[in-house]
PDB file of N, CA and C in Angstrom:
ATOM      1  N   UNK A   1     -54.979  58.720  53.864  1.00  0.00           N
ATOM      2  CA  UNK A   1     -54.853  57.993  52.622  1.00  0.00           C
ATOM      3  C   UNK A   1     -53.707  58.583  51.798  1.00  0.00           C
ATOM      4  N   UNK A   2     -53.086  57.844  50.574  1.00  0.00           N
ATOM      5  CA  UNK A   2     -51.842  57.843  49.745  1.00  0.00           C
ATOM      6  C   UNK A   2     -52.456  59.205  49.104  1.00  0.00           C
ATOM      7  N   UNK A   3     -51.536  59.782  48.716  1.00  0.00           N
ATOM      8  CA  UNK A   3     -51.864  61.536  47.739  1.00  0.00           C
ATOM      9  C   UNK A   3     -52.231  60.626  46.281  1.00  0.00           C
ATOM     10  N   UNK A   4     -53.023  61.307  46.150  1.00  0.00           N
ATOM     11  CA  UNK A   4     -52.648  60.825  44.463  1.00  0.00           C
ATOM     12  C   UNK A   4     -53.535  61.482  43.341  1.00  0.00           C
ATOM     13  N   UNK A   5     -52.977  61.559  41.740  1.00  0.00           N
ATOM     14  CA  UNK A   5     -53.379  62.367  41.081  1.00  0.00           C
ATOM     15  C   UNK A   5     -53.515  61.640  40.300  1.00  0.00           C
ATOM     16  N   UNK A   6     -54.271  62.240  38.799  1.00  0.00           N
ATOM     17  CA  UNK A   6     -55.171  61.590  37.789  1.00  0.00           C
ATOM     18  C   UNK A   6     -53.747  62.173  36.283  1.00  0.00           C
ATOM     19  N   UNK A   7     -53.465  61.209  35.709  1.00  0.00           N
ATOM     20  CA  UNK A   7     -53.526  61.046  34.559  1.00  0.00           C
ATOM     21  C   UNK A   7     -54.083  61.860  33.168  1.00  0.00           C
ATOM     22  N   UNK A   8     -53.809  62.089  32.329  1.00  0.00           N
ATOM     23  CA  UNK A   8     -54.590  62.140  31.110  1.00  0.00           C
ATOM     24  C   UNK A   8     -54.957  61.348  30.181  1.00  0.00           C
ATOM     25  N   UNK A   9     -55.449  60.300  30.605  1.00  0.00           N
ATOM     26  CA  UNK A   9     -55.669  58.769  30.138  1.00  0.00           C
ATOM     27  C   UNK A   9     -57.217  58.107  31.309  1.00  0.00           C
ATOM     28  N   UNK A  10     -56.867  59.495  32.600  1.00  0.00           N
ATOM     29  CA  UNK A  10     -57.962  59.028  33.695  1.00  0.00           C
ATOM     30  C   UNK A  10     -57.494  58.088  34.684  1.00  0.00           C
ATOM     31  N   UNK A  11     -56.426  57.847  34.516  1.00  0.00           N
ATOM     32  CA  UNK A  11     -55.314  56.770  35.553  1.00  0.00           C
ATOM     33  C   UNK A  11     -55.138  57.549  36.874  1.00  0.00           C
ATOM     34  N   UNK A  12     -55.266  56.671  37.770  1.00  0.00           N
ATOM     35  CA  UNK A  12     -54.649  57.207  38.947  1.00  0.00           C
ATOM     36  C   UNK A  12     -53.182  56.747  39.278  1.00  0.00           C
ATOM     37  N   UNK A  13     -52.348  57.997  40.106  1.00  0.00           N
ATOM     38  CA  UNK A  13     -51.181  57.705  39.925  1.00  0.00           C
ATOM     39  C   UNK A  13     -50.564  57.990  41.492  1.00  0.00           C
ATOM     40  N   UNK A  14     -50.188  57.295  41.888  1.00  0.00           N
ATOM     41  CA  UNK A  14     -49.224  57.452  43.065  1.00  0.00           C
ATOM     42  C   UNK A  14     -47.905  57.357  43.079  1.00  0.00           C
ATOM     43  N   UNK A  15     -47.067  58.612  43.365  1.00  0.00           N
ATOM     44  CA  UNK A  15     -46.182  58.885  43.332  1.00  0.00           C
ATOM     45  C   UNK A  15     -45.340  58.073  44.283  1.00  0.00           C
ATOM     46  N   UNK A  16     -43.622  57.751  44.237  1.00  0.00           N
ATOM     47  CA  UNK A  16     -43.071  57.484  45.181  1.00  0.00           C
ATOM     48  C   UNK A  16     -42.929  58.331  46.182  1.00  0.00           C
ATOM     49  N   UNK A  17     -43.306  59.505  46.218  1.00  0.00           N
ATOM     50  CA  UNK A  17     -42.499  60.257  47.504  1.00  0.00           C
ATOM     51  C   UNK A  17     -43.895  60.555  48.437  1.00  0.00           C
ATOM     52  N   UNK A  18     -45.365  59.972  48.399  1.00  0.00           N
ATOM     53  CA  UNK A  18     -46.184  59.700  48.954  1.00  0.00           C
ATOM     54  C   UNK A  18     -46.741  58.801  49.505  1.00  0.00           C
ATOM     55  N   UNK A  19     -45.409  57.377  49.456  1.00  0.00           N
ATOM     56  CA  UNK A  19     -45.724  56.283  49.894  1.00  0.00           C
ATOM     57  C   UNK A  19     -45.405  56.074  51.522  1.00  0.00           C
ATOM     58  N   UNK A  20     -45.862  55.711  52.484  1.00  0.00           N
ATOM     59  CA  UNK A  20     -45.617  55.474  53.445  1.00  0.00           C
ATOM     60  C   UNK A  20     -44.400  54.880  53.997  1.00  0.00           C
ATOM     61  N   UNK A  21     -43.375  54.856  54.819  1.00  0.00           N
ATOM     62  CA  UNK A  21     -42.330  54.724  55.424  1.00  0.00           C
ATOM     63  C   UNK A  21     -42.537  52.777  55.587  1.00  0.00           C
ATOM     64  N   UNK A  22     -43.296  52.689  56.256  1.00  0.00           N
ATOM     65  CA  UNK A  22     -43.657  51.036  56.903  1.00  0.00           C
ATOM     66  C   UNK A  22     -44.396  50.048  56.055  1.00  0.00           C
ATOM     67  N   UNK A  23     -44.179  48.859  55.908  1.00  0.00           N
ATOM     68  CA  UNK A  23     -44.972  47.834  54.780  1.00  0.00           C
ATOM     69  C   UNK A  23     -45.998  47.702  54.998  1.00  0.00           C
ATOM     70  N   UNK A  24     -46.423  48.109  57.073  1.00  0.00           N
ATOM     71  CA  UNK A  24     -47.424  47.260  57.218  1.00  0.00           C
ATOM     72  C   UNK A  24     -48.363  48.556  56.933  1.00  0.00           C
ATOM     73  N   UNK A  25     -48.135  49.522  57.079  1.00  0.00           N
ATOM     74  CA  UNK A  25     -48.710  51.297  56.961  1.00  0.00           C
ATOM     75  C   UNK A  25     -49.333  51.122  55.004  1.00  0.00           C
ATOM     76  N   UNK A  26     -48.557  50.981  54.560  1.00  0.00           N
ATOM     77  CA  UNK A  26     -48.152  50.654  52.783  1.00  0.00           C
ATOM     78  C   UNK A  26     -49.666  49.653  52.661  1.00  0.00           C
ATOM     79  N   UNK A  27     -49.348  48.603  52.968  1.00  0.00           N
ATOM     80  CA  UNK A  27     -50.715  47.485  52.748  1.00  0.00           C
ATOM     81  C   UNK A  27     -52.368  48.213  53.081  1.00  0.00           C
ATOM     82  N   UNK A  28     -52.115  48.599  54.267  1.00  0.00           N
ATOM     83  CA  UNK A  28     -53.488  49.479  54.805  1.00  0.00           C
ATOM     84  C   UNK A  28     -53.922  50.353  53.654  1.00  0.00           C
ATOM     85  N   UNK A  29     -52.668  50.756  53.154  1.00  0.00           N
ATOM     86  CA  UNK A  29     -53.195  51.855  52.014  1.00  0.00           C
ATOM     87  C   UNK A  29     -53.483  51.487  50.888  1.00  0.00           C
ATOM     88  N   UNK A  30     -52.868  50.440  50.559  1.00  0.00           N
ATOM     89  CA  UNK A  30     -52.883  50.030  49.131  1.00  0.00           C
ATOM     90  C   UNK A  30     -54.694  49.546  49.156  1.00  0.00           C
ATOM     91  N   UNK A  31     -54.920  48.895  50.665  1.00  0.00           N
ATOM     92  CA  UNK A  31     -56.321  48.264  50.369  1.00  0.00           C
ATOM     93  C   UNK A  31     -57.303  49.280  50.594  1.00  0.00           C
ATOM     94  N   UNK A  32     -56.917  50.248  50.993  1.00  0.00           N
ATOM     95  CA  UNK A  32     -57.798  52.056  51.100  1.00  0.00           C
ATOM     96  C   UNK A  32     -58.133  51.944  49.321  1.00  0.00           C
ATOM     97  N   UNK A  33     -56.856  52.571  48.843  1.00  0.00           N
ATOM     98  CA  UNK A  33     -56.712  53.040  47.445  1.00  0.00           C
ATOM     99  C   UNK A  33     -57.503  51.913  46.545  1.00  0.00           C
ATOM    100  N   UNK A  34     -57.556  50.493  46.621  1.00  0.00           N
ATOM    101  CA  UNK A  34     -58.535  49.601  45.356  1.00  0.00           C
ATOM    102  C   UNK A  34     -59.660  49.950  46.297  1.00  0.00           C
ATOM    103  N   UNK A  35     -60.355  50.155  47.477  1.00  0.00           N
ATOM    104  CA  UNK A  35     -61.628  50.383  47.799  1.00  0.00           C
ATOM    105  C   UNK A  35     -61.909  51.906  47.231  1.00  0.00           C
ATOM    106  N   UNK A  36     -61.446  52.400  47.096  1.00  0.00           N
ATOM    107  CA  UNK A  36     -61.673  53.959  46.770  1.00  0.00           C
ATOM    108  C   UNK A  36     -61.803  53.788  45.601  1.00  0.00           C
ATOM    109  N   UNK A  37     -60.724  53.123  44.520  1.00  0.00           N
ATOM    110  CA  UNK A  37     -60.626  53.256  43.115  1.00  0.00           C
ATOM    111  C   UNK A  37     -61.046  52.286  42.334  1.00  0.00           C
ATOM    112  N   UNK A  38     -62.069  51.393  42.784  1.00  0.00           N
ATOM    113  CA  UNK A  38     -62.467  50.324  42.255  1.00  0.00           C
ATOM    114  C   UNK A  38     -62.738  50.058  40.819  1.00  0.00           C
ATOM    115  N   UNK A  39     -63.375  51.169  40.417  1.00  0.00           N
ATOM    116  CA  UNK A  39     -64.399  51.783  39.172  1.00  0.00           C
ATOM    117  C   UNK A  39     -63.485  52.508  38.033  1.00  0.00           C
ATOM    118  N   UNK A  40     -61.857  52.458  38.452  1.00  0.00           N
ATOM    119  CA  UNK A  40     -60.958  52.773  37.600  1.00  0.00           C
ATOM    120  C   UNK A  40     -60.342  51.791  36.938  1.00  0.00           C
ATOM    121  N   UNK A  41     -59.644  51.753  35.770  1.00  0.00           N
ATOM    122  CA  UNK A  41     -59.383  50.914  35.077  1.00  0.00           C
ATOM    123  C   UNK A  41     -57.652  50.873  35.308  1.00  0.00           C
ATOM    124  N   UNK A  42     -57.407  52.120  35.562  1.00  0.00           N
ATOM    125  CA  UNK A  42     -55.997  51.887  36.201  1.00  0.00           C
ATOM    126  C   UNK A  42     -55.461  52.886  37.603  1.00  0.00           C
ATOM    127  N   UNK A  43     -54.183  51.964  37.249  1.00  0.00           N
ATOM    128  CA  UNK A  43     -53.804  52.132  39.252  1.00  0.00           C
ATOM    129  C   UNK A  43     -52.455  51.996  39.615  1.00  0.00           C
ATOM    130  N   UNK A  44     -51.648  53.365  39.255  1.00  0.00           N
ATOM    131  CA  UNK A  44     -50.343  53.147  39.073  1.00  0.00           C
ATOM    132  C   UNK A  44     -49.583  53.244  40.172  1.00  0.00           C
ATOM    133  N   UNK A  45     -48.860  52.636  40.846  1.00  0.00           N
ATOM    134  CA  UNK A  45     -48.036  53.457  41.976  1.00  0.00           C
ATOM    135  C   UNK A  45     -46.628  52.830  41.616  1.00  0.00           C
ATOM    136  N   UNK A  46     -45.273  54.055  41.864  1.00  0.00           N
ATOM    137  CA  UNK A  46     -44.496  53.917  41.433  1.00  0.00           C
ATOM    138  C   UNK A  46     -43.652  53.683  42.673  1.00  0.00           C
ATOM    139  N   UNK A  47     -42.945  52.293  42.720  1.00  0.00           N
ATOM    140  CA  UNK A  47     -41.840  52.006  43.961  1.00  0.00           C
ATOM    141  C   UNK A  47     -40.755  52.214  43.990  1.00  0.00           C
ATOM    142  N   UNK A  48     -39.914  52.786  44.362  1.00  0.00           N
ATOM    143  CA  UNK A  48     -38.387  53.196  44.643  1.00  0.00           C
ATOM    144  C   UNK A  48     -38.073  51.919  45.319  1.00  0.00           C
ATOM    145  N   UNK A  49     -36.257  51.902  44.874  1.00  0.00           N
ATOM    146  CA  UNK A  49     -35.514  51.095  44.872  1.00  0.00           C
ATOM    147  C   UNK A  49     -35.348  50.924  46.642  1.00  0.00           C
ATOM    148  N   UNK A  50     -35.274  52.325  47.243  1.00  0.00           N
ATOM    149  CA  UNK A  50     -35.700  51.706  48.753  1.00  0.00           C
ATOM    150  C   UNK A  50     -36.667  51.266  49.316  1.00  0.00           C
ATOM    151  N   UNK A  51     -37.905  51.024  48.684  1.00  0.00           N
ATOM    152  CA  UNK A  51     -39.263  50.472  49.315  1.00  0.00           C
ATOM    153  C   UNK A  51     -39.820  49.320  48.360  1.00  0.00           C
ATOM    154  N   UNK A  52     -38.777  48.745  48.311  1.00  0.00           N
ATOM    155  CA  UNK A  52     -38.524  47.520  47.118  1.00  0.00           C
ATOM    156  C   UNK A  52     -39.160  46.167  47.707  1.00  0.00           C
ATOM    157  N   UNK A  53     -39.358  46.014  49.063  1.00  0.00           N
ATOM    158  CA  UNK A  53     -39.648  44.977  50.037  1.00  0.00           C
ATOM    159  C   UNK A  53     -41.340  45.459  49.582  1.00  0.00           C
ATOM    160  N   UNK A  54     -41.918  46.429  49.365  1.00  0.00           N
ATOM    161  CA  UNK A  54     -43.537  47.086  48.947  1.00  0.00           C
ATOM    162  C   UNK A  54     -44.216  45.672  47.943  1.00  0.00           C
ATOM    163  N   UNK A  55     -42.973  45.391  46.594  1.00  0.00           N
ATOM    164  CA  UNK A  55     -43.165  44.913  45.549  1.00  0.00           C
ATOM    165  C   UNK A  55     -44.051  43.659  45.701  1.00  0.00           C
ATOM    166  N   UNK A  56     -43.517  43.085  46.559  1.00  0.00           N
ATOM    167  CA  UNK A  56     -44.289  41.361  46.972  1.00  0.00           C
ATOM    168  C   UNK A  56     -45.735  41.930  47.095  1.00  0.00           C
ATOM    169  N   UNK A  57     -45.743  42.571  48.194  1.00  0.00           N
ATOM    170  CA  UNK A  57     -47.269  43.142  48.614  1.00  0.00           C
ATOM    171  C   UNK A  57     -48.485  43.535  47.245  1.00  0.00           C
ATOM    172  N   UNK A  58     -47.733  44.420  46.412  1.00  0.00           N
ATOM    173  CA  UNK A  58     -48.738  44.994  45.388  1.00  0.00           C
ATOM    174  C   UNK A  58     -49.189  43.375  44.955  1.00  0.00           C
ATOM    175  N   UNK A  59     -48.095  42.526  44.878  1.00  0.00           N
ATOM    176  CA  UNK A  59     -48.198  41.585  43.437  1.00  0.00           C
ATOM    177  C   UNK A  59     -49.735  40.244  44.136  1.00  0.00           C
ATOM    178  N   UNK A  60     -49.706  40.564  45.815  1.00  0.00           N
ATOM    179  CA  UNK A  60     -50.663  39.611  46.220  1.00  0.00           C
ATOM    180  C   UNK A  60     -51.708  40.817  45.859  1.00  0.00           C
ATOM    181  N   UNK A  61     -52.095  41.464  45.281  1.00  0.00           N
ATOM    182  CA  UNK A  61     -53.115  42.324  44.770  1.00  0.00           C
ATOM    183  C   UNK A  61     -53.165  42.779  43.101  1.00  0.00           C
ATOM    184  N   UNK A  62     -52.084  41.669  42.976  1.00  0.00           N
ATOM    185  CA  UNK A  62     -52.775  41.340  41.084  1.00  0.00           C
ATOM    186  C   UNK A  62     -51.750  42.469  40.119  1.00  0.00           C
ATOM    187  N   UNK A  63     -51.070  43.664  40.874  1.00  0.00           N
ATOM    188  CA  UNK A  63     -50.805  44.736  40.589  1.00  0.00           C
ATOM    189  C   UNK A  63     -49.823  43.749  39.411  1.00  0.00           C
ATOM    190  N   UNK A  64     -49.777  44.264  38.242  1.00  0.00           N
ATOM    191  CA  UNK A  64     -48.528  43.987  37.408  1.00  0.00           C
ATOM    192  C   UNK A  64     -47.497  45.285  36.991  1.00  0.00           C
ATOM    193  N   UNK A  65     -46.154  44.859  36.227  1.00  0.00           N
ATOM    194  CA  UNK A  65     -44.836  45.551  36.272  1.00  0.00           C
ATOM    195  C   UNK A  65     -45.274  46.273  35.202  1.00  0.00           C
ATOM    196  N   UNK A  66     -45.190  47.595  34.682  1.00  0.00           N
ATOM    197  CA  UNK A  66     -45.491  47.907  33.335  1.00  0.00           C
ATOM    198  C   UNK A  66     -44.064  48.258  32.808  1.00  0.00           C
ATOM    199  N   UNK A  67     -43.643  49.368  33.817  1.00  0.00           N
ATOM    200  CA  UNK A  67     -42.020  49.995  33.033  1.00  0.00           C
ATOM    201  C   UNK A  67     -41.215  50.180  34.466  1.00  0.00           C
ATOM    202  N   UNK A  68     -39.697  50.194  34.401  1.00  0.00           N
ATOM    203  CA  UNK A  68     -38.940  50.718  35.249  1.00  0.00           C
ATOM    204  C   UNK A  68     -38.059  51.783  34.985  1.00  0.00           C
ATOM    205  N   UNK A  69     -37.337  52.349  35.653  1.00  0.00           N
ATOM    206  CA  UNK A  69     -35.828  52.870  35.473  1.00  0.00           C
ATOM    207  C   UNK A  69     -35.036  52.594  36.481  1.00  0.00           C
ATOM    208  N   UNK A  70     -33.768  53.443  36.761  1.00  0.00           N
ATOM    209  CA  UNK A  70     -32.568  53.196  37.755  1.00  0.00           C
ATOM    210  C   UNK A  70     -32.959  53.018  38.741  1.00  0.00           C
ATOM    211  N   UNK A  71     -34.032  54.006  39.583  1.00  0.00           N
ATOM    212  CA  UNK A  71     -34.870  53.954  40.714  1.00  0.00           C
ATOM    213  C   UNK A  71     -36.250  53.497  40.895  1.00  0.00           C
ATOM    214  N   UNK A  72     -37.024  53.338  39.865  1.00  0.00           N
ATOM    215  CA  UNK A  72     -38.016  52.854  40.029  1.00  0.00           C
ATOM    216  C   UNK A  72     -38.944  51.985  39.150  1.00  0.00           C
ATOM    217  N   UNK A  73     -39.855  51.223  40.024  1.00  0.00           N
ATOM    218  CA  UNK A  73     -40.156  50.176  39.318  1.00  0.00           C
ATOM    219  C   UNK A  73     -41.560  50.135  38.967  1.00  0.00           C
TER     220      UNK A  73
END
């Protein structure tokens, strides 16, 4: 499963540099991580500008955009 750490708000947060290499590897996880984190109110994972093809995927899982920068979204 994706690494991921808690917030001070209680958010879970997934980093870009713990995301999986492959989309189809990425999806498996993403649907790990809402079965695991169901009972949380949030669910951040942050995408780099190279795993930008990820973006479609979160969005068939409701995920919305909150903030970006140069590299990430």
């Amino acid at each position: 499963m994706i690494k991921t750490t808690q917030n001070r708000y209680n958010g879970i947060i997934v980093e870009e540099k713990h995301l999986p290499d492959s989309k189809a590897d990425f999806i498996t996880e993403v649907i790990q991580l809402i079965k695991s984190f169901k009972n949380e109110k949030l669910l951040w994972i942050k995408i780099p500008i190279e795993k930008s093809e990820f973006i479609p995927e979160l969005k068939k899982f409701n995920f919305e955009f909150h903030h970006c920068n140069d590299n990430i979204l």
